[in-house]
Protein backbone atom coordinates (compact mmCIF):
# COMPACT_ATOMS: atom_id res chain seq x y z
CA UNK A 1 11.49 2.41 -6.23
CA UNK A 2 11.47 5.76 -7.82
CA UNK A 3 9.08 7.56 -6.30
CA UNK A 4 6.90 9.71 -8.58
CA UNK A 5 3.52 12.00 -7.71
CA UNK A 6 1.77 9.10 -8.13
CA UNK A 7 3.49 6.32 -6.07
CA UNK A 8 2.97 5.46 -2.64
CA UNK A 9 5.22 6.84 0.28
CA UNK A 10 5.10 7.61 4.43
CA UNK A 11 6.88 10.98 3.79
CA UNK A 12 6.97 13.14 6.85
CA UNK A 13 5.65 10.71 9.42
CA UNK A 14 7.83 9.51 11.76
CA UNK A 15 6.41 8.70 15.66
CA UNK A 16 7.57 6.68 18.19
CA UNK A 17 5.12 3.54 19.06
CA UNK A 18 3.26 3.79 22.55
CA UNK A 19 2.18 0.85 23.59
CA UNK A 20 -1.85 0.54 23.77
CA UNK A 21 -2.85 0.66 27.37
CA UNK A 22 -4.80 -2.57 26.98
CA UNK A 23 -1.97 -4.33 25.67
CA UNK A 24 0.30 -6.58 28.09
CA UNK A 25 3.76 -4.98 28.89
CA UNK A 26 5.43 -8.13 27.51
CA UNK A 27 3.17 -7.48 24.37
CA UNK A 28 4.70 -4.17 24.13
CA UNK A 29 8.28 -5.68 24.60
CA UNK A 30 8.28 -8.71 22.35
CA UNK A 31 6.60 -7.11 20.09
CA UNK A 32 4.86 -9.75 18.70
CA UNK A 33 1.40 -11.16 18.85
CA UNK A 34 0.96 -14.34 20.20
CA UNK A 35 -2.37 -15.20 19.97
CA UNK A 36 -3.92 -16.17 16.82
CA UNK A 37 -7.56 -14.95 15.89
CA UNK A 38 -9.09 -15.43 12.54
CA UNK A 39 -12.37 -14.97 12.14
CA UNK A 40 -14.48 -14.98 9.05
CA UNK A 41 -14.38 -11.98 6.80
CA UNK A 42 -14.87 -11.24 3.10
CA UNK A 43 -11.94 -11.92 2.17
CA UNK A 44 -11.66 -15.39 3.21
CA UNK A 45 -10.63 -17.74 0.12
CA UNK A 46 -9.15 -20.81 -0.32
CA UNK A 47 -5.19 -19.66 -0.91
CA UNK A 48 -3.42 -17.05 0.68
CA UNK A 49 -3.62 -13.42 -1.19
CA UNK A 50 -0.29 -13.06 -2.61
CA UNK A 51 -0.84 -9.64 -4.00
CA UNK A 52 1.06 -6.87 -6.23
CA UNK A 53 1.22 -3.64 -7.25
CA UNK A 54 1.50 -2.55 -11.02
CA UNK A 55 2.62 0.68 -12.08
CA UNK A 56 0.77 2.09 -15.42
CA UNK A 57 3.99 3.69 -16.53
CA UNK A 58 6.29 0.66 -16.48
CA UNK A 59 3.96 -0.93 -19.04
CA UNK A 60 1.79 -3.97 -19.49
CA UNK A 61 4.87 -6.29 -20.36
CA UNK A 62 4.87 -7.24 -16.92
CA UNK A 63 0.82 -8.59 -16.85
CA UNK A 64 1.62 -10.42 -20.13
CA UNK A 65 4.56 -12.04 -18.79
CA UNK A 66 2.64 -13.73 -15.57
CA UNK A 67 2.37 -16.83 -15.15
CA UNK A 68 -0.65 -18.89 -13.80
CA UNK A 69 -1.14 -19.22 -10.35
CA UNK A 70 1.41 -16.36 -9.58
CA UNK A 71 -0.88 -13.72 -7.61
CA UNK A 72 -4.27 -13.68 -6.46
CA UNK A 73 -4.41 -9.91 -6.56
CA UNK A 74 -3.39 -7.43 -9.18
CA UNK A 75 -3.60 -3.54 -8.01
CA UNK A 76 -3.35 -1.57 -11.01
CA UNK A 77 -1.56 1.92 -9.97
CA UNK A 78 -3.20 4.50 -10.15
CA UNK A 79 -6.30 5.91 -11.30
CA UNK A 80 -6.39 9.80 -10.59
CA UNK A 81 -9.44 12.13 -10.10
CA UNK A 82 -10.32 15.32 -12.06
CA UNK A 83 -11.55 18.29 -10.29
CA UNK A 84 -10.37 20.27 -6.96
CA UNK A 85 -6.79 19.41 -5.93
CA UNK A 86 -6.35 17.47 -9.35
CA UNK A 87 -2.84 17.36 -10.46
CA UNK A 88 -1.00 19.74 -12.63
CA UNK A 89 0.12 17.15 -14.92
CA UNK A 90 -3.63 16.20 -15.68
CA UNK A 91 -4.52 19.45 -16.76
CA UNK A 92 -5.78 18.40 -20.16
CA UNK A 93 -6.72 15.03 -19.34
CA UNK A 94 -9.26 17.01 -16.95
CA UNK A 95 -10.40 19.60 -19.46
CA UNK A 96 -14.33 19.61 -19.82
CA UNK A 97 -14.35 17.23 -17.30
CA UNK A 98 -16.96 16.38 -14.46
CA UNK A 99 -15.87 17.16 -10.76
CA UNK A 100 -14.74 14.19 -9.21
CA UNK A 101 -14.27 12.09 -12.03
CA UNK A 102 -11.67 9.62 -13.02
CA UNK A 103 -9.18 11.15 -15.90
CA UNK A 104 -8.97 9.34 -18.92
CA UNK A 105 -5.79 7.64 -19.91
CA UNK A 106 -4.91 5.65 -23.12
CA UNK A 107 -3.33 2.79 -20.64
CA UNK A 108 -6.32 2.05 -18.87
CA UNK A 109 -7.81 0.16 -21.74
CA UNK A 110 -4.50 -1.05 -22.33
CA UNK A 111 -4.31 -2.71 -18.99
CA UNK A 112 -8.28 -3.75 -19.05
CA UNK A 113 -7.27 -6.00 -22.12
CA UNK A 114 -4.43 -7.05 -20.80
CA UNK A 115 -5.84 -8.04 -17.68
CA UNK A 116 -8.66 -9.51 -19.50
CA UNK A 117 -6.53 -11.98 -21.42
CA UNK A 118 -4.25 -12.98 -17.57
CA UNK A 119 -7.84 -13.60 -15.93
CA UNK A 120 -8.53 -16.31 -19.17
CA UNK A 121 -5.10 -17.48 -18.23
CA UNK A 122 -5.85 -17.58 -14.54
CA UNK A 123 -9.47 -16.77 -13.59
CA UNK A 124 -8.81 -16.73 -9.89
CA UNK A 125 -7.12 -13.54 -10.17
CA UNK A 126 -8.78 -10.52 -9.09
CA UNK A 127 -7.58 -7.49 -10.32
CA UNK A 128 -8.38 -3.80 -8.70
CA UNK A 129 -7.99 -0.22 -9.79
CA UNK A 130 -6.27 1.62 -7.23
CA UNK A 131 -7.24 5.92 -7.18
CA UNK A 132 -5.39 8.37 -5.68
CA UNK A 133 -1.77 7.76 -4.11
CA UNK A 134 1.29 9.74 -3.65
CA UNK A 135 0.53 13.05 -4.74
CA UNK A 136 -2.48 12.17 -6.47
CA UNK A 137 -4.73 12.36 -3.86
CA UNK A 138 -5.20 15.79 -3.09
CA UNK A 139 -9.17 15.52 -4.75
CA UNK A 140 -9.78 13.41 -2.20
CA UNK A 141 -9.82 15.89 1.16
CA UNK A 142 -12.11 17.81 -1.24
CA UNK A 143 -14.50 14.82 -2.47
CA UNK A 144 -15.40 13.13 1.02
CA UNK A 145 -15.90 16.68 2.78
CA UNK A 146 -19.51 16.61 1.37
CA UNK A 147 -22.39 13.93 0.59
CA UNK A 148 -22.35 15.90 -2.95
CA UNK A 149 -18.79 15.11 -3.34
CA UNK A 150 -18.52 11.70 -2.31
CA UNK A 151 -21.90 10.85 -4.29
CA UNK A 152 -20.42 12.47 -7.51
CA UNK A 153 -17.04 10.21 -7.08
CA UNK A 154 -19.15 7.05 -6.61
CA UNK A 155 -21.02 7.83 -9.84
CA UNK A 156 -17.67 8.29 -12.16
CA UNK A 157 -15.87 5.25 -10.10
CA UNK A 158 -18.64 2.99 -10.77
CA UNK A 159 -19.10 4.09 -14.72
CA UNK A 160 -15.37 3.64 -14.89
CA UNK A 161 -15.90 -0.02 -13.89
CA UNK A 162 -18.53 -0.66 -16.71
CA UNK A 163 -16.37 0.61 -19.03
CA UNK A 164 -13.59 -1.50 -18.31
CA UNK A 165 -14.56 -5.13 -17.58
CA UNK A 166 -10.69 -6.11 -17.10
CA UNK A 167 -11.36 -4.87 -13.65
CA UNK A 168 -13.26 -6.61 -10.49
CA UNK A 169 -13.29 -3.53 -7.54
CA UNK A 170 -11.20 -0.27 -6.70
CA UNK A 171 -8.66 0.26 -4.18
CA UNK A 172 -8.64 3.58 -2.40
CA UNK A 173 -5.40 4.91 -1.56
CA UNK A 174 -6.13 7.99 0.36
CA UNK A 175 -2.67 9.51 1.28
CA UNK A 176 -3.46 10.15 4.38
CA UNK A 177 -6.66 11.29 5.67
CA UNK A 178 -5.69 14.29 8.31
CA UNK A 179 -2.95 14.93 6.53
CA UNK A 180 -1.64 14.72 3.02
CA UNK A 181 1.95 15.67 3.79
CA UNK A 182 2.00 19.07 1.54
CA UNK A 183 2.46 16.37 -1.29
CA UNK A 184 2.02 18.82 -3.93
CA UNK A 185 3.08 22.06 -2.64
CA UNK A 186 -0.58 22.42 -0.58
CA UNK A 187 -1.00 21.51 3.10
CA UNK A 188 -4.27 19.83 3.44
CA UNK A 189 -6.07 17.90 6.34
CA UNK A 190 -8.77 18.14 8.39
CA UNK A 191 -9.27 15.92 11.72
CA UNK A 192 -13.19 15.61 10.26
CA UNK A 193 -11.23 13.31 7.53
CA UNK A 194 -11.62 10.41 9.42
CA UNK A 195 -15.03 10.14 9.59
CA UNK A 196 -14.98 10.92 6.37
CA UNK A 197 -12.74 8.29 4.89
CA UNK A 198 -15.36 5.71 6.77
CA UNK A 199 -18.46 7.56 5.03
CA UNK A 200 -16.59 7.10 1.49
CA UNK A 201 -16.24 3.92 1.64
CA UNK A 202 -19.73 2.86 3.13
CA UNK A 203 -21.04 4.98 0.01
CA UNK A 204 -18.31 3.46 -2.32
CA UNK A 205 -19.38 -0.38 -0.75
CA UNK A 206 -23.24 0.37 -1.41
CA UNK A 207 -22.78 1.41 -4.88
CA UNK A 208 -19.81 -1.72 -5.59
CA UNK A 209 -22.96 -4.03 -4.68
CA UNK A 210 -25.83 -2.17 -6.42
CA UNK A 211 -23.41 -2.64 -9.38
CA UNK A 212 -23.10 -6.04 -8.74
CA UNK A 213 -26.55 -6.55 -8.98
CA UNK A 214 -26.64 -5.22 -11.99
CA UNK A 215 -23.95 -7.29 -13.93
CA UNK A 216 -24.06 -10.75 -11.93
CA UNK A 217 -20.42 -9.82 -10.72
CA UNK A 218 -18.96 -8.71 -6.90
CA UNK A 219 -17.00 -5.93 -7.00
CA UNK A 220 -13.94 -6.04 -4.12
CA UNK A 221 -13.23 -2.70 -2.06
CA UNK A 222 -9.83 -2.29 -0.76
CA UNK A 223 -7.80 0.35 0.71
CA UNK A 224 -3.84 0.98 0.90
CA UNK A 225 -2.96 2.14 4.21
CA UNK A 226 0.27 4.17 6.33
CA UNK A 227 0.36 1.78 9.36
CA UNK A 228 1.98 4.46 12.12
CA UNK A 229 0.60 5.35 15.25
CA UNK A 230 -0.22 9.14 14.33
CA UNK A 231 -1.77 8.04 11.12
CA UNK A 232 -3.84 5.58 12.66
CA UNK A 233 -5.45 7.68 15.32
CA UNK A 234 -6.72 9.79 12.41
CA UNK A 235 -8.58 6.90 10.98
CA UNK A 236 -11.01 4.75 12.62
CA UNK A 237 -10.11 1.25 10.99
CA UNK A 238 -12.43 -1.10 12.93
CA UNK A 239 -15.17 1.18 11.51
CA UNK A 240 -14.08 1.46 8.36
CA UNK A 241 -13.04 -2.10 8.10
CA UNK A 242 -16.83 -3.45 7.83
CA UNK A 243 -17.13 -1.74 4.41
CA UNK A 244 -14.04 -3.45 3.19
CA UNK A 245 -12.96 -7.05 2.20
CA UNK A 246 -8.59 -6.02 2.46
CA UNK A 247 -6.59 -3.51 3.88
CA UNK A 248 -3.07 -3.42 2.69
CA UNK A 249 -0.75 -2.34 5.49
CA UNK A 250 2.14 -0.47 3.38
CA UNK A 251 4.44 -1.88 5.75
CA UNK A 252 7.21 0.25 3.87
CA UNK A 253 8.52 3.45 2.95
CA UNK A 254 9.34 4.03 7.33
CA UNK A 255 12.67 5.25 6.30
CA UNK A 256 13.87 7.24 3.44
CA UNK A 257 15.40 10.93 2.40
CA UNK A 258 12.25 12.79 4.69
CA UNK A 259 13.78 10.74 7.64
CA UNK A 260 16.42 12.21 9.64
CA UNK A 261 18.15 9.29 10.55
CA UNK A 262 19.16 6.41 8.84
CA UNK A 263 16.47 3.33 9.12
CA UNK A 264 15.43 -0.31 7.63
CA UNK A 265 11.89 1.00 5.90
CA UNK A 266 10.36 -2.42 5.51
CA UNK A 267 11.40 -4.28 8.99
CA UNK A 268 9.27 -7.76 9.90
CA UNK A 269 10.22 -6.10 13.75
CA UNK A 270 10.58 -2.92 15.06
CA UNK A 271 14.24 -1.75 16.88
CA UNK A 272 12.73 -0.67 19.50
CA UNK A 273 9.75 -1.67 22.11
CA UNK A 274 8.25 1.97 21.49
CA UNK A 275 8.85 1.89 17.69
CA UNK A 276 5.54 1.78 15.36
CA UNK A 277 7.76 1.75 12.25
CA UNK A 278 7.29 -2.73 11.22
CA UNK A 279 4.99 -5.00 10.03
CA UNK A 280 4.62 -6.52 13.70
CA UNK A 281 3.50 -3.03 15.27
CA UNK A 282 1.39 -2.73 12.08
CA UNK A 283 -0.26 -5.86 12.98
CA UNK A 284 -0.86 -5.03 16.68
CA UNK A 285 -2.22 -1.51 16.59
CA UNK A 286 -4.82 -2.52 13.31
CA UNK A 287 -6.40 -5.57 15.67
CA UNK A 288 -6.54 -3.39 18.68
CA UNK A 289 -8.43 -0.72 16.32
CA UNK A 290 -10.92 -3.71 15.06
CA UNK A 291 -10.13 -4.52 11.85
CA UNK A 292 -10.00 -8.29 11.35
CA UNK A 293 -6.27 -9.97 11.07
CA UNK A 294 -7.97 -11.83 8.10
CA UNK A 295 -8.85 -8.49 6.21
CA UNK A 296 -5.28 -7.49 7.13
CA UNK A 297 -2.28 -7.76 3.92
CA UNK A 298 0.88 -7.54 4.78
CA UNK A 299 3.35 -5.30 3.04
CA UNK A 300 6.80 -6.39 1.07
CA UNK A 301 9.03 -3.92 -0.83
CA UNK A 302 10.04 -5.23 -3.92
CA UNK A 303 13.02 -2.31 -3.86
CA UNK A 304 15.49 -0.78 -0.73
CA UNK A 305 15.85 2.34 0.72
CA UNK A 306 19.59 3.82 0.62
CA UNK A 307 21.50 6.25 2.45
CA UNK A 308 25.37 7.47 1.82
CA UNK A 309 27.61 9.01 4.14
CA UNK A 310 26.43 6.96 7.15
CA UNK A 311 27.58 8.81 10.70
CA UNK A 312 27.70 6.45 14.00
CA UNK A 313 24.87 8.66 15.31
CA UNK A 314 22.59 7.38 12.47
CA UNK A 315 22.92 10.87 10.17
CA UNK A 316 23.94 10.40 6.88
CA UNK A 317 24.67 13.20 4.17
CA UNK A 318 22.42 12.13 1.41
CA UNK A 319 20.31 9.23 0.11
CA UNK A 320 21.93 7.06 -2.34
CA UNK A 321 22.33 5.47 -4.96
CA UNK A 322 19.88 8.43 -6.25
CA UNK A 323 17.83 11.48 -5.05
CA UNK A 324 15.22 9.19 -3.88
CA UNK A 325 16.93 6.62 -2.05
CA UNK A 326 15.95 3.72 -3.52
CA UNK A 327 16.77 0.74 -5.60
CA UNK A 328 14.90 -1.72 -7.52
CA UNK A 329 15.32 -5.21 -6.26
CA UNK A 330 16.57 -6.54 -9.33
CA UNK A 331 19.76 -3.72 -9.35
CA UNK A 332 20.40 -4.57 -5.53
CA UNK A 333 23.27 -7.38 -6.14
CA UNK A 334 25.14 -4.51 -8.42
CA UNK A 335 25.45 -2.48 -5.66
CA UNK A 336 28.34 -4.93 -4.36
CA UNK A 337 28.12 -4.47 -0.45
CA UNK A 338 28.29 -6.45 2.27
CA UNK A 339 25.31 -8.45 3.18
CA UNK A 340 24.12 -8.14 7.24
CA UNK A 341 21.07 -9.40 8.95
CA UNK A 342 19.54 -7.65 11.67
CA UNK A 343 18.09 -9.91 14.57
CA UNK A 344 16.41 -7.63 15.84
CA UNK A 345 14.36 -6.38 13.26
CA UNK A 346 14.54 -9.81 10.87
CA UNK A 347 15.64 -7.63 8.15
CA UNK A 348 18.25 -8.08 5.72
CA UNK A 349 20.71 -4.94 4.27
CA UNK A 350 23.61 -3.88 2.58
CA UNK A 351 26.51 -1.94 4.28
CA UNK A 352 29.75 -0.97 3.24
CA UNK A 353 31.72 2.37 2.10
CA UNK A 354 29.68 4.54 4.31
CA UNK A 355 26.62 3.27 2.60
CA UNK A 356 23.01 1.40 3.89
CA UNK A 357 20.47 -0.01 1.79
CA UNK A 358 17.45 -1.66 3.44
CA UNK A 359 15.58 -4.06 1.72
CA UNK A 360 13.55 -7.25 1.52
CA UNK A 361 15.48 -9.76 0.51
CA UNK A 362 13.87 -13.58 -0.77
CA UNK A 363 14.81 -14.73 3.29
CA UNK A 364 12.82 -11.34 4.60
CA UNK A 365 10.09 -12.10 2.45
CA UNK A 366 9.40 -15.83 3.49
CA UNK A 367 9.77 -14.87 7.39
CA UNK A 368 6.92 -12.50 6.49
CA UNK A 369 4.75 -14.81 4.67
CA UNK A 370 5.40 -17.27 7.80
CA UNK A 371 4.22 -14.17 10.01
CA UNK A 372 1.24 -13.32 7.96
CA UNK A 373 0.39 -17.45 8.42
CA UNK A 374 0.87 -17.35 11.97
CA UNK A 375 -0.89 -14.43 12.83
CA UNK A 376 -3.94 -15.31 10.34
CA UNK A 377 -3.45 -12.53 7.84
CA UNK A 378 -4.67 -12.51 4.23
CA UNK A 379 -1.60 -12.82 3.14
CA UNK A 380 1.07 -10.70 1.57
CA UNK A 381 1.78 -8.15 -1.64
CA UNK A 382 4.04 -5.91 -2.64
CA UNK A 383 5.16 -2.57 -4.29
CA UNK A 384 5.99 -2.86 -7.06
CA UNK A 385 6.16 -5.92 -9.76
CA UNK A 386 8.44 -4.12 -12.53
CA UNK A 387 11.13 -3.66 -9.61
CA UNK A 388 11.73 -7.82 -8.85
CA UNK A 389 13.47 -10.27 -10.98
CA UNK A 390 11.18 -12.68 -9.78
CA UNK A 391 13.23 -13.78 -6.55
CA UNK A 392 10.82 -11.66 -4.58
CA UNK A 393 7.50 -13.09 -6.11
CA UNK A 394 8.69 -16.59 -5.52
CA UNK A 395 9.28 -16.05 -1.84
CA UNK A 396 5.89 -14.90 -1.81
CA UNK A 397 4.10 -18.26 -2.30
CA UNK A 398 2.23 -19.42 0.43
């Protein structure tokens, strides 16, 4: 995945896993959860969510080509927000613009029609608009430090929606309250954010339903998460959790060029008993924060992670095959390496030549759709759909 200012990353968090002091030692060392608890929640429904991201720059060829029955959840990526810590790039799309409203762009009623004519296809799906993201979400350290601000953003979120029918609820991808990684140039955090991030979405969840009232529809609220230890003592999920009907652990993205080492960034496992960097210590530390495991998505990467110049201490001179690091799906088989699988971790990569690519492969996907099962999870979904040649999506069926 190439990662622009608007696509989702972990940059510049990398922590070691402690194991909770309520959890069992061999909890800790297995590093698995054994017991199964799935209560009710919002987002119970009758299939699995088998969920993807869309990016608004690849183009709507990929909703037209769906089939029915494919996904239960479409996240539309992304909707960005005028007014202080906007982006550069939307400059004009801002000018004359209200504080804190969404910037207009010609794809978004593109995509509304589009999605419009998949949900007469396939009404099951549900399809949400997704604000903020890598590097595009700057406005909101600004818009939830205030009830003005975070009234003002509910306002233009929810007009949005009435203007474009195509869509059924918003997904907030806050990169990352406490800390937004200096994403564009400007260090900006505050350790009030967490509280914060709560308060905007029990003010985003009241004005969802007061919409729904309005047009005979419910509105789903979601939000896109970075599952590490440090990030998650910033937020309080089991709080924040009661306003929302998903949370989609972007189980991804733990290695990459900001990482100093060579890594898998999408393991079902961690390597180590103290590593938070998998979609099993994802699991663990969001239940012992209180969020529901059947609220909880599980994250697949439709695209690897790749590193050249590999040293036996785990350095490596550069990422590869690009600046970035990564590869779509689709392109991984041209790579021609060697194949390995990792026990440890259940996770799949490509070695060879002084090169590592870490990816989810159709065998890594399935053993996480069988974890997501076992542990009572949503379901899974994925970043993002133009990467896969479809190989990915089927091993996504429940």
């Amino acid at each position: 995945m190439v990662m622009t200012a608007q696509e989702h990353s972990h940059r510049g968090i990398e922590t070691p896993r402690q194991c909770k002091p309520f959890l069992s030692v061999a909890l800790c060392l297995c590093g698995f959860v054994l017991s199964l608890w799935a209560g009710p929640s919002a987002a119970d429904t009758a299939r699995p969510v088998v969920g993807t991201y869309i990016l608004a720059e690849r183009g709507v060829g990929v909703v037209e080509q769906l089939k029915p029955g494919r996904v239960t959840h479409l996240l539309y990526a992304f909707l960005l927000i005028c007014g202080e810590g906007q982006r550069p790039q939307d400059k004009d799309a801002c000018a004359d613009r209200p504080a804190f409203s969404i910037a207009p762009h010609a794809d978004q009623d593109i995509f509304s029609a589009a999605f419009e004519r998949l949900k007469a296809r396939d009404p099951q799906v549900q399809v949400l608009a997704s604000v903020g993201g890598w590097g595009g979400s700057d406005p909101f350290f600004h818009l939830a430090a205030t009830a003005q601000g975070r009234a003002a953003f509910v306002q233009h979120a929810l007009a949005w929606l009435r203007a474009h029918p195509g869509f059924d609820g918003l997904d907030i991808d806050w990169e990352h309250p406490g800390s937004n990684g200096a994403a564009n140039g400007v260090p900006l955090g505050s350790p009030d954010d967490g509280e914060r991030f709560v308060q905007l979405l029990q003010d985003l969840r009241a004005g969802l339903d007061g919409l729904g009232r309005e047009t005979g529809r419910r509105y789903a609220l979601t939000v896109a998460i970075n599952t590490t230890q440090e990030q998650l003592r910033r937020m309080p999920m089991g709080r924040a959790a009661q306003s929302l009907d998903l949370v989609f652990m972007m189980t991804y993205d733990f290695a990459g060029p900001w990482t100093p080492r060579v890594g898998h960034h999408t393991p079902l496992r961690s390597a180590r008993p103290d590593d938070d960097r998998s979609l099993t210590a994802a699991t663990i530390d969001l239940r012992a924060a209180g969020v529901p495991p059947g609220k909880l998505v599980a994250g697949v990467a439709m695209y690897g992670r790749g590193f050249d110049g590999v040293k036996p201490d785990g350095h490596y001179a550069k990422p590869w095959p690009n600046d970035d690091g990564s590869v779509a799906y689709k392109d991984i088989a041209a790579l021609k390496l060697t194949r390995q699988f990792d026990r440890r971790t259940q996770a799949w990569s490509l070695v060879g030549k002084g090169r590592y690519v870490g990816y989810d492969d159709p065998r890594a996907v399935r053993a996480k759709v069988a974890f997501a099962k076992q542990q009572g999870l949503a379901g899974v979904f994925a970043w993002e759909l133009s990467q896969d040649n479809g190989e990915i999506l089927d091993a996504m069926q429940p």
